[in-house]
N, C-alpha and C. Protein backbone atom coordinates (compact mmCIF):
# COMPACT_ATOMS: atom_id res chain seq x y z
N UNK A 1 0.21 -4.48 10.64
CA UNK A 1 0.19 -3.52 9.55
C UNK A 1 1.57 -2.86 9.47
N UNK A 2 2.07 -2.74 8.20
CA UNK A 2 3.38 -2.45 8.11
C UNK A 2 3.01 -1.38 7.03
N UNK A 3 3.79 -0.13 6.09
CA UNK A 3 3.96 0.67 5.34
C UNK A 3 5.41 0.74 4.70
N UNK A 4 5.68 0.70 3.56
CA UNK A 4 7.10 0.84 2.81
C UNK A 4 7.12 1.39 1.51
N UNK A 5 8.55 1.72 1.24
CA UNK A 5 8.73 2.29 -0.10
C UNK A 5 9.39 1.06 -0.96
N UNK A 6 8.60 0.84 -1.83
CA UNK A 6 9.27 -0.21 -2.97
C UNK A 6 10.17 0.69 -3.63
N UNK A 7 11.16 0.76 -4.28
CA UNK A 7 11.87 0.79 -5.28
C UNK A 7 11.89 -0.70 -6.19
N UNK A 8 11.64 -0.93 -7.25
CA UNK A 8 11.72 -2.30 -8.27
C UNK A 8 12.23 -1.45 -9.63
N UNK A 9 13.77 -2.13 -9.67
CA UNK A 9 14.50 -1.86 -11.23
C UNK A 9 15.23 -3.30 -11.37
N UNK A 10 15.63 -3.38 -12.68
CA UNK A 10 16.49 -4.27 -13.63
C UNK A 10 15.23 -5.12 -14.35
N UNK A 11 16.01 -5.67 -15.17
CA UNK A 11 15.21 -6.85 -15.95
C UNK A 11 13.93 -6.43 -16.45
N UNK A 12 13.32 -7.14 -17.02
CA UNK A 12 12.34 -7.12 -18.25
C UNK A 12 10.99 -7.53 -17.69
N UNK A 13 10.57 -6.94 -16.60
CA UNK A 13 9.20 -7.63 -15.80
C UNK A 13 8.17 -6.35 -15.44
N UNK A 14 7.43 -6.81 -15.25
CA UNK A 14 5.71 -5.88 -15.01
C UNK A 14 6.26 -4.92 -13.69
N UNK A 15 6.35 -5.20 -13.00
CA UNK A 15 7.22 -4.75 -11.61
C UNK A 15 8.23 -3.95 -11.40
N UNK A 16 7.70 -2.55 -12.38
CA UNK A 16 9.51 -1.98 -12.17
C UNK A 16 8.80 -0.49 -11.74
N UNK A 17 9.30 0.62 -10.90
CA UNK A 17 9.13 1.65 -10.45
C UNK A 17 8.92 1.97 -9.38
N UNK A 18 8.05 3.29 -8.70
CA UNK A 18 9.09 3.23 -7.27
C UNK A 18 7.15 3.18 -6.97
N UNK A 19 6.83 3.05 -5.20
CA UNK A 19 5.69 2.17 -5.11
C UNK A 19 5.84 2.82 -3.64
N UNK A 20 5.05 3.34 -2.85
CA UNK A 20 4.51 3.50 -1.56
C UNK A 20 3.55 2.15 -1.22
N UNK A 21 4.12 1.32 -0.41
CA UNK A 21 2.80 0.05 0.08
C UNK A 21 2.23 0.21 1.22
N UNK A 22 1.01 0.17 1.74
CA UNK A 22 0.62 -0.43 2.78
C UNK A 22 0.28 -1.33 3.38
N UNK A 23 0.47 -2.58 4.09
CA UNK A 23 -0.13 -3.80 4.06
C UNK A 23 -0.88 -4.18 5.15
N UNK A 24 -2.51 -4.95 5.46
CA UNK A 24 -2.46 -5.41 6.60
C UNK A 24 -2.91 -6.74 6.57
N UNK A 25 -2.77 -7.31 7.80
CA UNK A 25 -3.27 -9.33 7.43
C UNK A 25 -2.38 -9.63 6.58
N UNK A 26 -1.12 -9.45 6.19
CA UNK A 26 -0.49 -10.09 4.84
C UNK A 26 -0.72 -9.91 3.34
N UNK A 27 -1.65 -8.38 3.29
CA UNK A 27 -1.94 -7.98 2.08
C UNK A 27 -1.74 -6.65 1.69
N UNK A 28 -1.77 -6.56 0.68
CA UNK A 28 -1.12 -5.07 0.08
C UNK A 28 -3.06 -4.58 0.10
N UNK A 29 -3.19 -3.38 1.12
CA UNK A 29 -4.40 -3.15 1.12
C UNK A 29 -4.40 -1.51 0.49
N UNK A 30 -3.25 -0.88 0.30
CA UNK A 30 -2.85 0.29 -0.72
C UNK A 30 -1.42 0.50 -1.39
N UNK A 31 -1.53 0.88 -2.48
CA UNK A 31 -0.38 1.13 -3.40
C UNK A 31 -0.44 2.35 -3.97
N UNK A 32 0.80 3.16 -4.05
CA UNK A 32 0.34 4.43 -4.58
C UNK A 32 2.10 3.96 -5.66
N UNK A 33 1.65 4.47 -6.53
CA UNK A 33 2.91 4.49 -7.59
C UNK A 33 3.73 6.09 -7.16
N UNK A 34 4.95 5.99 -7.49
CA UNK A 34 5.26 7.37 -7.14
C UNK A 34 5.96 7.98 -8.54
N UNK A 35 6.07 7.20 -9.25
CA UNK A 35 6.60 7.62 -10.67
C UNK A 35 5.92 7.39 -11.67
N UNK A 36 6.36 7.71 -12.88
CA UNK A 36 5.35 7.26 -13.99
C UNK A 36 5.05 5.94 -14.27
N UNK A 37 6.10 5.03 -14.08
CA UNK A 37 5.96 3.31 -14.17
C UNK A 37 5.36 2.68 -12.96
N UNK A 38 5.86 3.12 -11.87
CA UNK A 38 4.95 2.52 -10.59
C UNK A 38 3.45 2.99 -10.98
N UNK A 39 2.89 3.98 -10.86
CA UNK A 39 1.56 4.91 -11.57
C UNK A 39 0.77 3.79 -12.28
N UNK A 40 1.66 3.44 -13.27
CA UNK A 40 1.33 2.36 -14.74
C UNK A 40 0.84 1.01 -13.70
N UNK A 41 1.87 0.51 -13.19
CA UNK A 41 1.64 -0.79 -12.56
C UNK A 41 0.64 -0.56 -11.52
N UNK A 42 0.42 0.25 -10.63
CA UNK A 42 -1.04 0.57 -9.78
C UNK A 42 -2.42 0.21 -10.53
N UNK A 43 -2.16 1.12 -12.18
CA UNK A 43 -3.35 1.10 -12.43
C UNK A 43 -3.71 0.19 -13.29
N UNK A 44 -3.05 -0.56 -13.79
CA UNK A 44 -2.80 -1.84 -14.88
C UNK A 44 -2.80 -3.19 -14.21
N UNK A 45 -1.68 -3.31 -12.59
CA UNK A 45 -1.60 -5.18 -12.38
C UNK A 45 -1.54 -4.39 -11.05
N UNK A 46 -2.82 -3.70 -9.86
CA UNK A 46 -2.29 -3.43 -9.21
C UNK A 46 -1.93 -4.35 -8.21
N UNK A 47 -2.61 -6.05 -8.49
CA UNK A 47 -1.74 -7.02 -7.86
C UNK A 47 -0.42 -7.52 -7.82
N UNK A 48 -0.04 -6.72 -8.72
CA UNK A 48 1.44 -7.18 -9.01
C UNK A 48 2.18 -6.88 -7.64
N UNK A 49 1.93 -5.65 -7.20
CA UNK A 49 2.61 -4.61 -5.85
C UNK A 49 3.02 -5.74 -4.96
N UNK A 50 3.53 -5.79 -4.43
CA UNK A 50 4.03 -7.50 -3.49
C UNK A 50 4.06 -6.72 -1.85
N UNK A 51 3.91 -7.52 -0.98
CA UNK A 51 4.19 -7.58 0.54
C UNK A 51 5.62 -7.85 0.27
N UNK A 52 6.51 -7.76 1.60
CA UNK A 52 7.56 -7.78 1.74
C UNK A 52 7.99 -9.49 1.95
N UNK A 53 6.79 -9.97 2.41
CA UNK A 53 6.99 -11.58 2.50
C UNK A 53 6.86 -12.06 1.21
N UNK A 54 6.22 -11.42 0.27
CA UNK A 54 5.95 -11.78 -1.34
C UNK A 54 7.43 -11.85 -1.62
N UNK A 55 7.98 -10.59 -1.28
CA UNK A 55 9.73 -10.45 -1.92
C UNK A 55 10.59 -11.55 -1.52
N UNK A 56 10.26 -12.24 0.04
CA UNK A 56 11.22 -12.68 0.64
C UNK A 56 10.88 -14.00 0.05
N UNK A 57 9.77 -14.16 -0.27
CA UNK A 57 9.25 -16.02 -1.35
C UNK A 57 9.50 -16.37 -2.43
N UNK A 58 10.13 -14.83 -2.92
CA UNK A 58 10.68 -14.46 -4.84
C UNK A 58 11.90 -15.00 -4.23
N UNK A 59 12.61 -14.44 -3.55
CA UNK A 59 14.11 -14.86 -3.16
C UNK A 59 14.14 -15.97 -2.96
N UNK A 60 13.57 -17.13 -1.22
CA UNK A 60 13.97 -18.22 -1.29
C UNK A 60 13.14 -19.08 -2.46
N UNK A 61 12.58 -18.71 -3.64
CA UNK A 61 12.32 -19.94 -4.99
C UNK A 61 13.39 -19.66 -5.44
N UNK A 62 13.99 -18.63 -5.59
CA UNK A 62 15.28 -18.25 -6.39
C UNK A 62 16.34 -19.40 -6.05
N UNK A 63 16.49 -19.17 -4.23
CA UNK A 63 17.76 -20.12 -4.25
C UNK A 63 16.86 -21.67 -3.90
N UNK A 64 15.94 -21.78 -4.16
CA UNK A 64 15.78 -23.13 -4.06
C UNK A 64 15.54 -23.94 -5.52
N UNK A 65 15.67 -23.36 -6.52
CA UNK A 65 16.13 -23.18 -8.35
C UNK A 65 16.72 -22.82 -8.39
N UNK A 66 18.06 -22.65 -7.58
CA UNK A 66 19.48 -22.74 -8.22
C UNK A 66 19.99 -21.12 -8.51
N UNK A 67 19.40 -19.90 -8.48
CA UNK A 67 19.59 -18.53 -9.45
C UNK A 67 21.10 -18.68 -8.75
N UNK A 68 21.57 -18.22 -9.74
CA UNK A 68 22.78 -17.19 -9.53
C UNK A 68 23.31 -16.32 -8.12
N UNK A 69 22.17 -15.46 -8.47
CA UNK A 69 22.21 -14.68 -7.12
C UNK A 69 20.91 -14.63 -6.92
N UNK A 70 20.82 -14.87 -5.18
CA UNK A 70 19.58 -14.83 -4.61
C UNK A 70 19.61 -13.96 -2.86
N UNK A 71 20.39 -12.90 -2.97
CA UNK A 71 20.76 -11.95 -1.89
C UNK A 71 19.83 -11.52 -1.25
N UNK A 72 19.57 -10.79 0.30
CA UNK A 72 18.72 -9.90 0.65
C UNK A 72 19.92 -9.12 1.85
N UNK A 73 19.88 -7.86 1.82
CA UNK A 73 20.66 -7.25 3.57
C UNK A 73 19.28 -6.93 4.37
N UNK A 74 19.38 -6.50 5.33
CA UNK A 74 18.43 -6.50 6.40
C UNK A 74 18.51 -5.08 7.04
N UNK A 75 17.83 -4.55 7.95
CA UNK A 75 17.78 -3.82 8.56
C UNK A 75 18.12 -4.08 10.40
N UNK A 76 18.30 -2.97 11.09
CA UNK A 76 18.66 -3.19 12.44
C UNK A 76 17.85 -4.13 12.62
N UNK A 77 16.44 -4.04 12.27
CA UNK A 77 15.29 -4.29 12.93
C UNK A 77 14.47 -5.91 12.32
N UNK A 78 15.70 -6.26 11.59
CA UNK A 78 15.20 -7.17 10.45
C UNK A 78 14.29 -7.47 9.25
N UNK A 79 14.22 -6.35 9.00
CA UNK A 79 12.90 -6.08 8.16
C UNK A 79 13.75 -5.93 6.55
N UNK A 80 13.97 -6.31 5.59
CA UNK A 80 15.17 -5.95 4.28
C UNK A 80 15.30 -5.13 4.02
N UNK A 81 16.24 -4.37 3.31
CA UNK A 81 16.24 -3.08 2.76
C UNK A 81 16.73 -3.36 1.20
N UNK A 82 17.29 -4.32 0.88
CA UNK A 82 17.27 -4.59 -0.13
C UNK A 82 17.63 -6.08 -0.90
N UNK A 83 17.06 -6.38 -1.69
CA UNK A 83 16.81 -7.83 -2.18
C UNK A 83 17.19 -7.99 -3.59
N UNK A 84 17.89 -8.87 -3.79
CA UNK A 84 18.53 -9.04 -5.38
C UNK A 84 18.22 -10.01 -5.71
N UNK A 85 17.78 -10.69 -7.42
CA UNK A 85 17.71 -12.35 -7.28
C UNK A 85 18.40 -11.83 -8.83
N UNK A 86 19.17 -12.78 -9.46
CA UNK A 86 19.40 -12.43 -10.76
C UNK A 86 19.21 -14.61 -10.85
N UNK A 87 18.72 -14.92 -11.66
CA UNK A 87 18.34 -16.29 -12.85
C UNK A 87 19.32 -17.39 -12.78
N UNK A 88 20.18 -15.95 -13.68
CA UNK A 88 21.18 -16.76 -14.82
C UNK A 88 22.31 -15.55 -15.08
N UNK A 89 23.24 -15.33 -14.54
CA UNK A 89 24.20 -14.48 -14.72
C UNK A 89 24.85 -14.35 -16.33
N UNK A 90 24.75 -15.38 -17.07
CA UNK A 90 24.83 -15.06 -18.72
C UNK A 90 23.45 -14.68 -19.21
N UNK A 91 22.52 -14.48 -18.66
CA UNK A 91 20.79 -13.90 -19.75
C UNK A 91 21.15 -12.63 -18.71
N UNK A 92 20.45 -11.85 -20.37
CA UNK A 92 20.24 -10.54 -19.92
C UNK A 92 19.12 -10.17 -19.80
N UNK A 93 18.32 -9.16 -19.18
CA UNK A 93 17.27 -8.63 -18.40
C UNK A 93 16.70 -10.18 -17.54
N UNK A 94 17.04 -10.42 -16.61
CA UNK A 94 16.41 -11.83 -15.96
C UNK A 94 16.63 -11.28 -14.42
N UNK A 95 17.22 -10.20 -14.17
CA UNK A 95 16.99 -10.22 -12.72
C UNK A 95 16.40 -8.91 -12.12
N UNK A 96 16.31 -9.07 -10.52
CA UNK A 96 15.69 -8.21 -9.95
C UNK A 96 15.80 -7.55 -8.92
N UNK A 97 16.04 -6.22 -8.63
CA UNK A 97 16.02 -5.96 -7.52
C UNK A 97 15.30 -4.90 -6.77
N UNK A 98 15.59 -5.15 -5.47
CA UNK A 98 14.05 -4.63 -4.88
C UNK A 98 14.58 -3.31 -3.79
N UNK A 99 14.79 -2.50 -3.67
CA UNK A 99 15.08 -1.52 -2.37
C UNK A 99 13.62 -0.81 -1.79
N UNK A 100 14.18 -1.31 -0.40
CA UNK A 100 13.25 -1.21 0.20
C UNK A 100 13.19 -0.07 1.22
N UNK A 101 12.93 1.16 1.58
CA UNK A 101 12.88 2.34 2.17
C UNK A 101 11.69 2.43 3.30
N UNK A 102 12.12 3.43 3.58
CA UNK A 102 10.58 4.36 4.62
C UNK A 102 9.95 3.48 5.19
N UNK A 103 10.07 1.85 5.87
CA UNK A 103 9.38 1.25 6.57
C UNK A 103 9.38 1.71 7.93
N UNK A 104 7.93 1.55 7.88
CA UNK A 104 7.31 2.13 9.27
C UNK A 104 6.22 0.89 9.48
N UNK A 105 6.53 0.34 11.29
CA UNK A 105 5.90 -1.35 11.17
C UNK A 105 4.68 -0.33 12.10
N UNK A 106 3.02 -0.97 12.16
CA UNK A 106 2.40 -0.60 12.76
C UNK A 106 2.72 -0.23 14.32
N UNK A 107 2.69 0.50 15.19
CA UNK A 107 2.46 0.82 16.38
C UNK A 107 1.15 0.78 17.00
N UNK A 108 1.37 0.10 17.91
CA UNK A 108 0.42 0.03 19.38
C UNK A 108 -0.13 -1.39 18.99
């Protein structure tokens, strides 16, 4: 069981605002939106909310289709802190990025 802060901005997708997750077994088992658009996406696609392995499977399809940019940095602890994929560097709204905060991995 892991807990994090999504941040999701750029581009033109269901997935944009800031997102408290909780996950356990590999699933988002709570989402709290923390803004008015995260809020929206809770209560509208609240499957949309992704695990952090969801993010890291958006990235490697990215570079395994070629995108542009398909970045992530990491933490001490290896866990990301933030993840970029952009498409197509000439289309506009096509990319994405993800900052990732306040992870706290289960204890004990």
């Amino acid at each position: 069981m892991y807990a994090y802060t999504l941040t999701s901005s750029e581009g033109e997708r269901s997935l944009i605002g800031a997102f408290r997750v909780t996950v356990r077994d590999g699933k988002v088992v709570k989402a709290v939106g923390l803004d008015d658009s995260g809020r929206r996406v809770v209560r509208q696609l609240p499957d949309e909310v992704p695990t952090l392995g969801e993010l890291l499977a958006e990235m490697a399809q990215a570079r395994r289709a070629k995108a542009d940019t398909a970045e992530a940095e990491y933490g001490a602890d290896g866990h990301p802190e933030r993840i970029l994929v952009d498409w197509d560097k000439n289309a506009i709204d096509d990319e994405a990025l993800y900052v990732i905060s306040a992870y706290q991995p289960a204890v004990g």
